[in-house]
PDB file of N, CA and C in Angstrom:
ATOM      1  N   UNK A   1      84.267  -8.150  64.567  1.00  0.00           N
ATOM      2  CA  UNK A   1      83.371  -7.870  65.675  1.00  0.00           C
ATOM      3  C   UNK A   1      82.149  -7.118  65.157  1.00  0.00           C
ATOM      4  N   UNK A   2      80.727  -7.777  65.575  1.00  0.00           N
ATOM      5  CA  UNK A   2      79.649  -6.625  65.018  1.00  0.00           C
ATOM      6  C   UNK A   2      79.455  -5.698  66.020  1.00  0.00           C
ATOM      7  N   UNK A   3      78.510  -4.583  65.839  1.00  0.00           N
ATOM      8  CA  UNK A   3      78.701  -3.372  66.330  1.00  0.00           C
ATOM      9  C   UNK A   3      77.122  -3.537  66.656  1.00  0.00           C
ATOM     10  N   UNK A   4      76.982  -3.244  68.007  1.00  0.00           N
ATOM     11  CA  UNK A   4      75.515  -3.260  68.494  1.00  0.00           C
ATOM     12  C   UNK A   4      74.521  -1.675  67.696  1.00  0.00           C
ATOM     13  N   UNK A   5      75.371  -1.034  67.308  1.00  0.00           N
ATOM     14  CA  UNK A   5      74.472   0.387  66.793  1.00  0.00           C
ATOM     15  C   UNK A   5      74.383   0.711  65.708  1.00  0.00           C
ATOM     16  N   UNK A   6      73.372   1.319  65.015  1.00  0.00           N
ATOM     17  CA  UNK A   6      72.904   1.127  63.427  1.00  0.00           C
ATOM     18  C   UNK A   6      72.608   3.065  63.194  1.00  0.00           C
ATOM     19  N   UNK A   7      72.582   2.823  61.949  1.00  0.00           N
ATOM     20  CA  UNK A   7      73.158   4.655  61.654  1.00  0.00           C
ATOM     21  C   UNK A   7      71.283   5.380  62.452  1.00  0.00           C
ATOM     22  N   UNK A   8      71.247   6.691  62.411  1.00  0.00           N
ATOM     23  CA  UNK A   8      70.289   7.426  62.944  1.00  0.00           C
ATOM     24  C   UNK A   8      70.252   6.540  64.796  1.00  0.00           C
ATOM     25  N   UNK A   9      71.213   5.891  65.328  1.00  0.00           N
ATOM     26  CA  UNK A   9      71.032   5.917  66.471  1.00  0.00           C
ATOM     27  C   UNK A   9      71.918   7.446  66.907  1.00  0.00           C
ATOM     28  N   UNK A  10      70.938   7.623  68.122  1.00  0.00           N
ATOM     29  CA  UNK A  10      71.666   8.429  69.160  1.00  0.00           C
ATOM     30  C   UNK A  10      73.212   8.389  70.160  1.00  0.00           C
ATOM     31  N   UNK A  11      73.959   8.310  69.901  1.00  0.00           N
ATOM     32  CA  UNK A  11      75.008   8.267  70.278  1.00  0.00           C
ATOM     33  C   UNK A  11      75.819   9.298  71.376  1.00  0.00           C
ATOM     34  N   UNK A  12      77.066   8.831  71.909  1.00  0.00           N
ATOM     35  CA  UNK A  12      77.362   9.952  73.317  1.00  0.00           C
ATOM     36  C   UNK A  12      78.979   9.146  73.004  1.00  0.00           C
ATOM     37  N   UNK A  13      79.587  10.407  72.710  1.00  0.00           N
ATOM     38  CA  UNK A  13      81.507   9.572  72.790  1.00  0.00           C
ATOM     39  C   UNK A  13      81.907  10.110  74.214  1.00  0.00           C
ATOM     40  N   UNK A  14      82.752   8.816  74.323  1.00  0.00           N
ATOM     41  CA  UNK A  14      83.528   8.174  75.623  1.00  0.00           C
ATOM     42  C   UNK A  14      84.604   8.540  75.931  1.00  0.00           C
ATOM     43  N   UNK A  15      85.121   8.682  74.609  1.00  0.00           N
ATOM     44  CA  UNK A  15      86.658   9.551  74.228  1.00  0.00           C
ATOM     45  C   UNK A  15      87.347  10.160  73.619  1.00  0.00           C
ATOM     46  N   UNK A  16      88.596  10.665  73.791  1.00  0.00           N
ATOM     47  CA  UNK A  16      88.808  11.782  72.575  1.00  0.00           C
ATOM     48  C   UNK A  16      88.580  13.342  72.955  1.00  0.00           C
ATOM     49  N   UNK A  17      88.919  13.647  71.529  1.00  0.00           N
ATOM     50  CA  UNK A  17      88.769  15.379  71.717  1.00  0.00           C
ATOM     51  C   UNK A  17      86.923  15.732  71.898  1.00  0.00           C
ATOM     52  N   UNK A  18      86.224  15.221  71.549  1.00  0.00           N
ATOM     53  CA  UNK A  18      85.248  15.398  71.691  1.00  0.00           C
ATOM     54  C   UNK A  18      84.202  14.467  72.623  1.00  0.00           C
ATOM     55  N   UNK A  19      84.923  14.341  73.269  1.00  0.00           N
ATOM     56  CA  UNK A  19      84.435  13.577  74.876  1.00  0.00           C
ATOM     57  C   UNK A  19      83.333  14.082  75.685  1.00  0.00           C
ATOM     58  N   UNK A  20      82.107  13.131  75.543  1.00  0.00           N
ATOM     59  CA  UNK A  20      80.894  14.154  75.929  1.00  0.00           C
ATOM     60  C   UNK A  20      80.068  14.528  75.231  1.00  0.00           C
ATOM     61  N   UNK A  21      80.407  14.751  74.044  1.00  0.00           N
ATOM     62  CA  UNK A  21      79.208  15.204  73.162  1.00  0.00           C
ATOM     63  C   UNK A  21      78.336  14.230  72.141  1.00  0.00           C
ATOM     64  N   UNK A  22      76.855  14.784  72.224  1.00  0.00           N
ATOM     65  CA  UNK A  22      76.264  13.392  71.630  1.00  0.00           C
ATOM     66  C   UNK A  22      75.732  13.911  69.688  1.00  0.00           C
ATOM     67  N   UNK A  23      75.734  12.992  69.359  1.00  0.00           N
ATOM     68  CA  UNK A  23      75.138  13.146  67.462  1.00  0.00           C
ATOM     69  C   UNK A  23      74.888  12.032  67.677  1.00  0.00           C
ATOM     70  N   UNK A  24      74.207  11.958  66.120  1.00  0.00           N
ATOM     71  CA  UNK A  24      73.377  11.186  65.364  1.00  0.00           C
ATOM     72  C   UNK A  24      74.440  10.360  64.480  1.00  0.00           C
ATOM     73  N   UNK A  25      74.209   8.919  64.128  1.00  0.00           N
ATOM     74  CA  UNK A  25      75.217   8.426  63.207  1.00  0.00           C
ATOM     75  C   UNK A  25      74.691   8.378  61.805  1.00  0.00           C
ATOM     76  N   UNK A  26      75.584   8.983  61.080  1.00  0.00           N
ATOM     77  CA  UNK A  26      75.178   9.171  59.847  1.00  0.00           C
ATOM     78  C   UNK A  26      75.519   8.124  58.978  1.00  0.00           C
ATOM     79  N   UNK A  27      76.562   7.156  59.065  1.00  0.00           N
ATOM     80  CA  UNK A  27      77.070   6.429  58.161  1.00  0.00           C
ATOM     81  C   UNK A  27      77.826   5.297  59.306  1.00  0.00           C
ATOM     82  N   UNK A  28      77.351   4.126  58.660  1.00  0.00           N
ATOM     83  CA  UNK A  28      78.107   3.112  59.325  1.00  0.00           C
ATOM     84  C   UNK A  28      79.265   2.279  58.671  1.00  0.00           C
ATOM     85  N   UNK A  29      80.676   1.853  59.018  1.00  0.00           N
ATOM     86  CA  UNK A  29      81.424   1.472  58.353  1.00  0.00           C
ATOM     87  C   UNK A  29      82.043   0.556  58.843  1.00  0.00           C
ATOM     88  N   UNK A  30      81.173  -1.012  58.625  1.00  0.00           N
ATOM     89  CA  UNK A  30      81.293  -2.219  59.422  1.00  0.00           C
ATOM     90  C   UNK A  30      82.503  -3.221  59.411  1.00  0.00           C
ATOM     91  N   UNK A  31      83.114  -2.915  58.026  1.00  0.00           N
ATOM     92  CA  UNK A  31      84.449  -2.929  57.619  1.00  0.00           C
ATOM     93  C   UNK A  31      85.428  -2.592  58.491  1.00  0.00           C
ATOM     94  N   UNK A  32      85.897  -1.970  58.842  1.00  0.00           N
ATOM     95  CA  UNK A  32      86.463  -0.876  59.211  1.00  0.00           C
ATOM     96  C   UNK A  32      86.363  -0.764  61.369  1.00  0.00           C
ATOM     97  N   UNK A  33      84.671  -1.336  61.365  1.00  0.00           N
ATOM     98  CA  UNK A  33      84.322  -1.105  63.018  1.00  0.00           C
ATOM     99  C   UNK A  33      84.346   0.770  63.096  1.00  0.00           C
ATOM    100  N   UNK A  34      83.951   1.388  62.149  1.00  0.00           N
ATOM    101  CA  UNK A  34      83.720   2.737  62.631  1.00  0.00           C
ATOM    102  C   UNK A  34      82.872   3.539  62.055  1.00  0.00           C
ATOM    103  N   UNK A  35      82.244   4.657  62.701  1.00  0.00           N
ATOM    104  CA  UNK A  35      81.636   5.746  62.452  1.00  0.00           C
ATOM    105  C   UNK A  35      81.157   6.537  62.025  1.00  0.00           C
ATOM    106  N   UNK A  36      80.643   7.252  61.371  1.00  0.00           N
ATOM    107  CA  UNK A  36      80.584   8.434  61.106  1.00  0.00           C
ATOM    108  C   UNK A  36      79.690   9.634  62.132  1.00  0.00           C
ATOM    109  N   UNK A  37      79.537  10.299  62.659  1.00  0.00           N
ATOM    110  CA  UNK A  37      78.503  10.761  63.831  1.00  0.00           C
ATOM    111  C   UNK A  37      78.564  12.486  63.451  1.00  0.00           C
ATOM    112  N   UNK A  38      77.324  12.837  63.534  1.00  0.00           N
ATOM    113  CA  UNK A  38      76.918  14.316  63.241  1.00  0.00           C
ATOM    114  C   UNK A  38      77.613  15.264  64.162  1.00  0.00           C
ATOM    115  N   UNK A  39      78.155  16.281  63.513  1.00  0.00           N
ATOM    116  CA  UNK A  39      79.055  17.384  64.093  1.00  0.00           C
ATOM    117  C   UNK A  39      80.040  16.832  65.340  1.00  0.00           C
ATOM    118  N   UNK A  40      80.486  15.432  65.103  1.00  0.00           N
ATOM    119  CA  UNK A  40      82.173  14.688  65.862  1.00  0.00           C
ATOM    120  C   UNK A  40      83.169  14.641  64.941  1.00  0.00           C
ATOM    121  N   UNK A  41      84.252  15.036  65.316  1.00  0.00           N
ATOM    122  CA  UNK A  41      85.538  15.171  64.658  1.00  0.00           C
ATOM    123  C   UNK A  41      85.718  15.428  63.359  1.00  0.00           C
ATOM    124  N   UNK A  42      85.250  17.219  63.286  1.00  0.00           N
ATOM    125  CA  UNK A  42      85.295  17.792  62.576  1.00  0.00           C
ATOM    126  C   UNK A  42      86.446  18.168  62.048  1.00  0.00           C
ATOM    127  N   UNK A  43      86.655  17.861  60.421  1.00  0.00           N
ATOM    128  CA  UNK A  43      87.896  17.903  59.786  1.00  0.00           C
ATOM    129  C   UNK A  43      87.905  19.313  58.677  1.00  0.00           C
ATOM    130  N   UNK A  44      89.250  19.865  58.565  1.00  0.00           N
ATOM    131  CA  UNK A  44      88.872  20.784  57.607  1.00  0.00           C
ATOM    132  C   UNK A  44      89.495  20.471  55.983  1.00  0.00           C
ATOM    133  N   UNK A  45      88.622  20.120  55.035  1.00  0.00           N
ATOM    134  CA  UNK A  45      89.343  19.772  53.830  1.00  0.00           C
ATOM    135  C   UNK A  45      89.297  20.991  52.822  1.00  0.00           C
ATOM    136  N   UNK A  46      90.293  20.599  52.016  1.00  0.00           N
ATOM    137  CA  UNK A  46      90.888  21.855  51.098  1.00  0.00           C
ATOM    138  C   UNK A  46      90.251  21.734  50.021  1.00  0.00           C
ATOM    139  N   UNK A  47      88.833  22.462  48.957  1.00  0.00           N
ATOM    140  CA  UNK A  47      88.147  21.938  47.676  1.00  0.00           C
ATOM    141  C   UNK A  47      88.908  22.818  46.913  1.00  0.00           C
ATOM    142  N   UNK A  48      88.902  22.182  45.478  1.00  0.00           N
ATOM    143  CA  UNK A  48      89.526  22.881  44.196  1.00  0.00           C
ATOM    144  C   UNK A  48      88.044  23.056  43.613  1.00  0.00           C
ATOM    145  N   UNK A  49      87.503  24.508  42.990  1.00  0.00           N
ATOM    146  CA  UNK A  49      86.376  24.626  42.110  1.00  0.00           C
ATOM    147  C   UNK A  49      86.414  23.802  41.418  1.00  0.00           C
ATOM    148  N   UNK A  50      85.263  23.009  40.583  1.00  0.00           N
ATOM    149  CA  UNK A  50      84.855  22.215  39.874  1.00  0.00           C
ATOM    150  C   UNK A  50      83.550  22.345  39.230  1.00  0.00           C
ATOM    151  N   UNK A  51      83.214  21.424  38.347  1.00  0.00           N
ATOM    152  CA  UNK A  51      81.537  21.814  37.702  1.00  0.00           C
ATOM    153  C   UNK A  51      80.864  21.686  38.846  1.00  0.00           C
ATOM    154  N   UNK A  52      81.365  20.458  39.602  1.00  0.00           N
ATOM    155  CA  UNK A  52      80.114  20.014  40.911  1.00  0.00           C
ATOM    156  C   UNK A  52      80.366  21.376  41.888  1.00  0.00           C
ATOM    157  N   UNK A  53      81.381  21.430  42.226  1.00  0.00           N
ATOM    158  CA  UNK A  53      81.520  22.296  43.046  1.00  0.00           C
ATOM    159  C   UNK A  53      81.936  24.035  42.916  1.00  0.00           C
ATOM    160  N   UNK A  54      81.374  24.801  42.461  1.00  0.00           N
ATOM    161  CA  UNK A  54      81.838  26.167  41.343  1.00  0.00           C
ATOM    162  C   UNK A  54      82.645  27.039  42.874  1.00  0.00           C
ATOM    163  N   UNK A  55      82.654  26.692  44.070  1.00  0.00           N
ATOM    164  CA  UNK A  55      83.021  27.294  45.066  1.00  0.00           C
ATOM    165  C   UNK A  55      84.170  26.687  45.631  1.00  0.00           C
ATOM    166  N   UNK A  56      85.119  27.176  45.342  1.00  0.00           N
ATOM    167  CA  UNK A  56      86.876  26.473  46.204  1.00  0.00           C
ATOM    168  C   UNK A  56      86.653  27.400  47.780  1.00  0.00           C
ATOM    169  N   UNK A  57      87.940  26.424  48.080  1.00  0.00           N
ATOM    170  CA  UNK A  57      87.837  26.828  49.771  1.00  0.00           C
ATOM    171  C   UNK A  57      88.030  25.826  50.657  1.00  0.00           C
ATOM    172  N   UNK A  58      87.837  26.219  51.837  1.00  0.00           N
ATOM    173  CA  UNK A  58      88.196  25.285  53.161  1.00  0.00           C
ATOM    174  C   UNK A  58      86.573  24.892  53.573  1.00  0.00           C
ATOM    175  N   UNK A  59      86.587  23.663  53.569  1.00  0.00           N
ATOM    176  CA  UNK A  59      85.208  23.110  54.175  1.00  0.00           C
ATOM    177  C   UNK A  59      85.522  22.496  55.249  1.00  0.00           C
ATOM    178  N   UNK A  60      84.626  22.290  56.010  1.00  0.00           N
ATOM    179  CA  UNK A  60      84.755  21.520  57.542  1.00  0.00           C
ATOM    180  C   UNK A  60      83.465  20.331  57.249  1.00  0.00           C
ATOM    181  N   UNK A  61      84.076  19.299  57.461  1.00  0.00           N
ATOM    182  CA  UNK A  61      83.169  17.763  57.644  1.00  0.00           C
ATOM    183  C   UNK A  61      83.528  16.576  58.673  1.00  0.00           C
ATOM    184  N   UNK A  62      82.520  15.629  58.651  1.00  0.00           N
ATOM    185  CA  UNK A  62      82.954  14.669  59.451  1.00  0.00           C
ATOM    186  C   UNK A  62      83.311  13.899  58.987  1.00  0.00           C
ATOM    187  N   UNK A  63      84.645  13.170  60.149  1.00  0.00           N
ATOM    188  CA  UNK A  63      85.416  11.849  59.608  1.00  0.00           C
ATOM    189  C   UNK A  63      85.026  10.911  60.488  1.00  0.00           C
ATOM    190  N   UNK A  64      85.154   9.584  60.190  1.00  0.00           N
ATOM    191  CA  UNK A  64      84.758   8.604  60.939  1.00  0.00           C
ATOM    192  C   UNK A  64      86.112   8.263  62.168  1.00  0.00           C
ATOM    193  N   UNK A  65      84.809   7.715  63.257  1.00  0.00           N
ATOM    194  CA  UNK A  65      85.592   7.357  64.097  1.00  0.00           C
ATOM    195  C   UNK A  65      85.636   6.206  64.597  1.00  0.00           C
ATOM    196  N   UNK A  66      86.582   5.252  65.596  1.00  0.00           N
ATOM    197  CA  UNK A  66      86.039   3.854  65.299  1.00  0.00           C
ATOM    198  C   UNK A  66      85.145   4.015  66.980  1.00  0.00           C
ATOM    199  N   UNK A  67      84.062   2.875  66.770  1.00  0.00           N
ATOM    200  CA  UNK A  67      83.145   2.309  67.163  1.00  0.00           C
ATOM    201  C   UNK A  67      82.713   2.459  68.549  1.00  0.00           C
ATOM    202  N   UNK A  68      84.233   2.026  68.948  1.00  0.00           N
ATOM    203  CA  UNK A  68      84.393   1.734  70.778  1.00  0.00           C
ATOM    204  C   UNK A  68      84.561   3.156  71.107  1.00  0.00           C
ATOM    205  N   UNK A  69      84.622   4.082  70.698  1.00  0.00           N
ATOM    206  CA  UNK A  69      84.534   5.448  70.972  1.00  0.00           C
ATOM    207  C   UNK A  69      83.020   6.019  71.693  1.00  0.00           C
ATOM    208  N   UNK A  70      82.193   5.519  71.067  1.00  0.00           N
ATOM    209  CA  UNK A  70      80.688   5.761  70.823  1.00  0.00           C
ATOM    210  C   UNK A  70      80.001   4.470  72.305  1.00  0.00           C
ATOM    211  N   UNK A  71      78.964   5.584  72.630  1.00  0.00           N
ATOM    212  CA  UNK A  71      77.955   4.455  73.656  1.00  0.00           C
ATOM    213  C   UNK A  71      76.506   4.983  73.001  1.00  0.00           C
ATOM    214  N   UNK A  72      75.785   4.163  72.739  1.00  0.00           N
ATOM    215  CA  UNK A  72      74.700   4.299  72.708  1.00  0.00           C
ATOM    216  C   UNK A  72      73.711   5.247  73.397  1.00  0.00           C
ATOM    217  N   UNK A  73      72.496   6.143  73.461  1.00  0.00           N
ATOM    218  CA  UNK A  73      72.030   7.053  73.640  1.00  0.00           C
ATOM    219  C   UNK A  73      70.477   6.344  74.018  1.00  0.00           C
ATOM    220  N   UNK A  74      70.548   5.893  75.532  1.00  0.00           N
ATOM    221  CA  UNK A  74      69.000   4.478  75.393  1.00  0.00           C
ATOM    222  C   UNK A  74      67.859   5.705  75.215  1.00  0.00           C
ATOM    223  N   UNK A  75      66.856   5.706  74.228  1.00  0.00           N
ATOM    224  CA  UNK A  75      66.003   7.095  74.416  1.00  0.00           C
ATOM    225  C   UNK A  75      64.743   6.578  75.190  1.00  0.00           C
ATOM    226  N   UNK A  76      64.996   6.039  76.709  1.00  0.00           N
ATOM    227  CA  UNK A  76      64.117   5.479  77.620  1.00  0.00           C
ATOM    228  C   UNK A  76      64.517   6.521  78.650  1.00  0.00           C
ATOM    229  N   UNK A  77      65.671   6.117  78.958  1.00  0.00           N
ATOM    230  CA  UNK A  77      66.245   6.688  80.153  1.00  0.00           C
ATOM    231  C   UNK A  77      67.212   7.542  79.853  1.00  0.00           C
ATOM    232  N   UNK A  78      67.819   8.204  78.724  1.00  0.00           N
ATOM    233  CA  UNK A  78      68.718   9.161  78.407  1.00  0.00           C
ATOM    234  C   UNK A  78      69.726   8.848  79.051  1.00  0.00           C
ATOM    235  N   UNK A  79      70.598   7.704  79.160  1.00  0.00           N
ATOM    236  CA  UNK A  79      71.592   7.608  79.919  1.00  0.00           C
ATOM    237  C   UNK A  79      72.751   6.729  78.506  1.00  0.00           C
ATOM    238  N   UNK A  80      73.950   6.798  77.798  1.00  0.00           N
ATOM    239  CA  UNK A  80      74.765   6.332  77.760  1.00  0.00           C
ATOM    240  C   UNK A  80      74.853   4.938  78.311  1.00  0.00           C
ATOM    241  N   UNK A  81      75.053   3.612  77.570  1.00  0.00           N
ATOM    242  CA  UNK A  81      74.583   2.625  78.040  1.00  0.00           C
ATOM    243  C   UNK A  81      75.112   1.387  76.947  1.00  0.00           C
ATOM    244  N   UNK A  82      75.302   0.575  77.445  1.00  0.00           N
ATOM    245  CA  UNK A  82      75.750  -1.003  76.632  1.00  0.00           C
ATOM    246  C   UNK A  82      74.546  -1.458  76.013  1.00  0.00           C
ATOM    247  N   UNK A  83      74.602  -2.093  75.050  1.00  0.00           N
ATOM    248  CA  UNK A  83      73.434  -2.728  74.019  1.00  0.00           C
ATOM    249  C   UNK A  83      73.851  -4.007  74.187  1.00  0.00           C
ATOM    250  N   UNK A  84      72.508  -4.682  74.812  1.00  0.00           N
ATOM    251  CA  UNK A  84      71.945  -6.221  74.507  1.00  0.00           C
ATOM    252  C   UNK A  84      71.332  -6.814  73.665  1.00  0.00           C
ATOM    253  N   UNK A  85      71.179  -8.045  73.525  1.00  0.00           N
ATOM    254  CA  UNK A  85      70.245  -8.539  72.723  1.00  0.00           C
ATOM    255  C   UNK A  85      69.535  -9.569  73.227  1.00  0.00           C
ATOM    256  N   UNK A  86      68.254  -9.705  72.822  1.00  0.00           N
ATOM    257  CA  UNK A  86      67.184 -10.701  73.264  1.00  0.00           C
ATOM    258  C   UNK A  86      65.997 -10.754  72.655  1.00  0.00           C
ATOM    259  N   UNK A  87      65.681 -12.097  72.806  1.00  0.00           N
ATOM    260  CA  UNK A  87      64.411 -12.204  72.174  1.00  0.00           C
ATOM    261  C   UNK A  87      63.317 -12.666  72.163  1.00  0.00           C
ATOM    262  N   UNK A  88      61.902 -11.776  71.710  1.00  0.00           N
ATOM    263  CA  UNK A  88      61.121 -12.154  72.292  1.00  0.00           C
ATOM    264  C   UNK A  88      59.970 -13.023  72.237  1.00  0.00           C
ATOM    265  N   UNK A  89      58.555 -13.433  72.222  1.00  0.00           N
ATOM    266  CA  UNK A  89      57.944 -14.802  72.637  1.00  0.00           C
ATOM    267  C   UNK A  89      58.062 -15.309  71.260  1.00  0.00           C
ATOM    268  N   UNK A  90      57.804 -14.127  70.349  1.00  0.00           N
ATOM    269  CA  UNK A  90      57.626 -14.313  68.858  1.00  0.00           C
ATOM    270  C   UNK A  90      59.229 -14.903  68.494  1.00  0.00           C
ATOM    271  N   UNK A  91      59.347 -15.070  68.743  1.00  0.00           N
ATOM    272  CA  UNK A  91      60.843 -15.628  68.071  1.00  0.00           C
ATOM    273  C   UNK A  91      61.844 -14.048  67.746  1.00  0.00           C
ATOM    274  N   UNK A  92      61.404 -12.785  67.493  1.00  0.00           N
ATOM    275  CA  UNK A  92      61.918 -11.893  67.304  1.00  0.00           C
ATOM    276  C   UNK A  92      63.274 -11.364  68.111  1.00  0.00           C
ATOM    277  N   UNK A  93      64.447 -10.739  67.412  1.00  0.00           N
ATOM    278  CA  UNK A  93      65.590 -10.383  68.217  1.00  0.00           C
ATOM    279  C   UNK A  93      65.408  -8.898  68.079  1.00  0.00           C
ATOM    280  N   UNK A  94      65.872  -8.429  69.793  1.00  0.00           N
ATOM    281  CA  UNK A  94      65.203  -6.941  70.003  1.00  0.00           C
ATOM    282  C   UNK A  94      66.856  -6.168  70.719  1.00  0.00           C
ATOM    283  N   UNK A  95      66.752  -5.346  70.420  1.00  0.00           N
ATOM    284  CA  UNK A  95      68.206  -4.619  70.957  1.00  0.00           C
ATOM    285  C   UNK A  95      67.433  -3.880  72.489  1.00  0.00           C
ATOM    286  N   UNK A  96      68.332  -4.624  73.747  1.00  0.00           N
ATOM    287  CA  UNK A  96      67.974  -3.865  74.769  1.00  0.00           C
ATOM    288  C   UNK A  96      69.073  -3.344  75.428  1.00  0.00           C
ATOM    289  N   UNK A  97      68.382  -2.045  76.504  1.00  0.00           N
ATOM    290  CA  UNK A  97      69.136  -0.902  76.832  1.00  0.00           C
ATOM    291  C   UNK A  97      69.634  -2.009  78.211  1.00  0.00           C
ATOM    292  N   UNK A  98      70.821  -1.750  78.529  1.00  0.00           N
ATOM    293  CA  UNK A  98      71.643  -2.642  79.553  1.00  0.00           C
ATOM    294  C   UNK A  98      71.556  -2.217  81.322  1.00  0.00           C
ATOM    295  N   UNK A  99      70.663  -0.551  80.702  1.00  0.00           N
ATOM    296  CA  UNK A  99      70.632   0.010  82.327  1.00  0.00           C
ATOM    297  C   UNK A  99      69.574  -0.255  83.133  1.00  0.00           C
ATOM    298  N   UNK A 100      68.095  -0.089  81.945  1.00  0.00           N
ATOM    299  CA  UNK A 100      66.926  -0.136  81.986  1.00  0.00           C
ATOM    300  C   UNK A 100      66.200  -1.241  81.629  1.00  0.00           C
ATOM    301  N   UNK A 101      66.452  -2.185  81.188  1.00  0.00           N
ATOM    302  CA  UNK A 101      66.046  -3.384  80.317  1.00  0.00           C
ATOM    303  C   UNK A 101      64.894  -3.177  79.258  1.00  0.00           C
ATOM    304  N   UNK A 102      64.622  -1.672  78.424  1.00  0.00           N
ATOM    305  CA  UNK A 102      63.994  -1.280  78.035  1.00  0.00           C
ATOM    306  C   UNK A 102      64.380  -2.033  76.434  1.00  0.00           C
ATOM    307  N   UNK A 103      63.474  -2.634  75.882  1.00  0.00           N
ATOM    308  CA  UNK A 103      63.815  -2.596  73.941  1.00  0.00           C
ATOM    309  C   UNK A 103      64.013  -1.455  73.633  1.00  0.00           C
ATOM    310  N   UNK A 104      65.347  -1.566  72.625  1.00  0.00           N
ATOM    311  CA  UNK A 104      65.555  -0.099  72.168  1.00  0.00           C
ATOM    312  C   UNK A 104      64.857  -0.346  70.768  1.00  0.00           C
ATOM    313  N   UNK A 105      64.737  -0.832  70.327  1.00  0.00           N
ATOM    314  CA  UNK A 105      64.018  -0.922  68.651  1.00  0.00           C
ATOM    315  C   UNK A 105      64.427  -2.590  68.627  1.00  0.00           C
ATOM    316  N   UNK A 106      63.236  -2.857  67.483  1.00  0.00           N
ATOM    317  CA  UNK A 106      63.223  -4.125  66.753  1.00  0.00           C
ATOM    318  C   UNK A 106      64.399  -4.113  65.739  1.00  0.00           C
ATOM    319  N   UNK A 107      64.921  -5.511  65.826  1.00  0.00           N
ATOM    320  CA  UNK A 107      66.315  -5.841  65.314  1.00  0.00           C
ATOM    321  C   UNK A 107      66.073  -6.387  63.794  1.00  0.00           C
TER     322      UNK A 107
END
């Protein structure tokens, strides 16, 4: 299944522990159908010092989540919203917002 949303979109999750809150997608993982989204489902991992890393400890990062979790963020109407597609006179395919019929960006 492809995924109507591409990383640096605005995003708003649907479900889950973090239900409600919106980020930015940092990483897309089309494989997979999932996620990655700025400060959502924050994990805490355990580092061993290393050359790269001279600081051990507990870090907190994000893990991916899958896809259908996530609604789009239309930045027309700020509303959470389904992604279309269509296209326009030019032959061009444009991602539109499903509430507003606004183009969200060129495809």
């Amino acid at each position: 299944m492809s995924m109507r949303i591409k990383k640096n979109d605005r995003v708003r999750v649907i479900s889950g522990k973090d239900k409600g809150k919106e980020g930015k997608i940092l990483r897309h993982i089309p494989a997979k159908d999932m996620v990655v989204v700025e400060g959502i489902n924050m994990v805490s991992r355990h580092v061993k010092a290393s050359q790269k890393n001279p600081q051990s400890g507990i870090i907190k990062q994000e893990a991916p989540i899958y896809g259908s979790k996530v609604m789009l963020v239309c930045p027309q109407c700020g509303a959470a919203t389904r992604v279309g597609c269509s296209f326009l006179e030019s032959g061009k395919k444009v991602r539109v917002c499903r509430k507003c019929n606004e183009i969200i960006d060129r495809v």
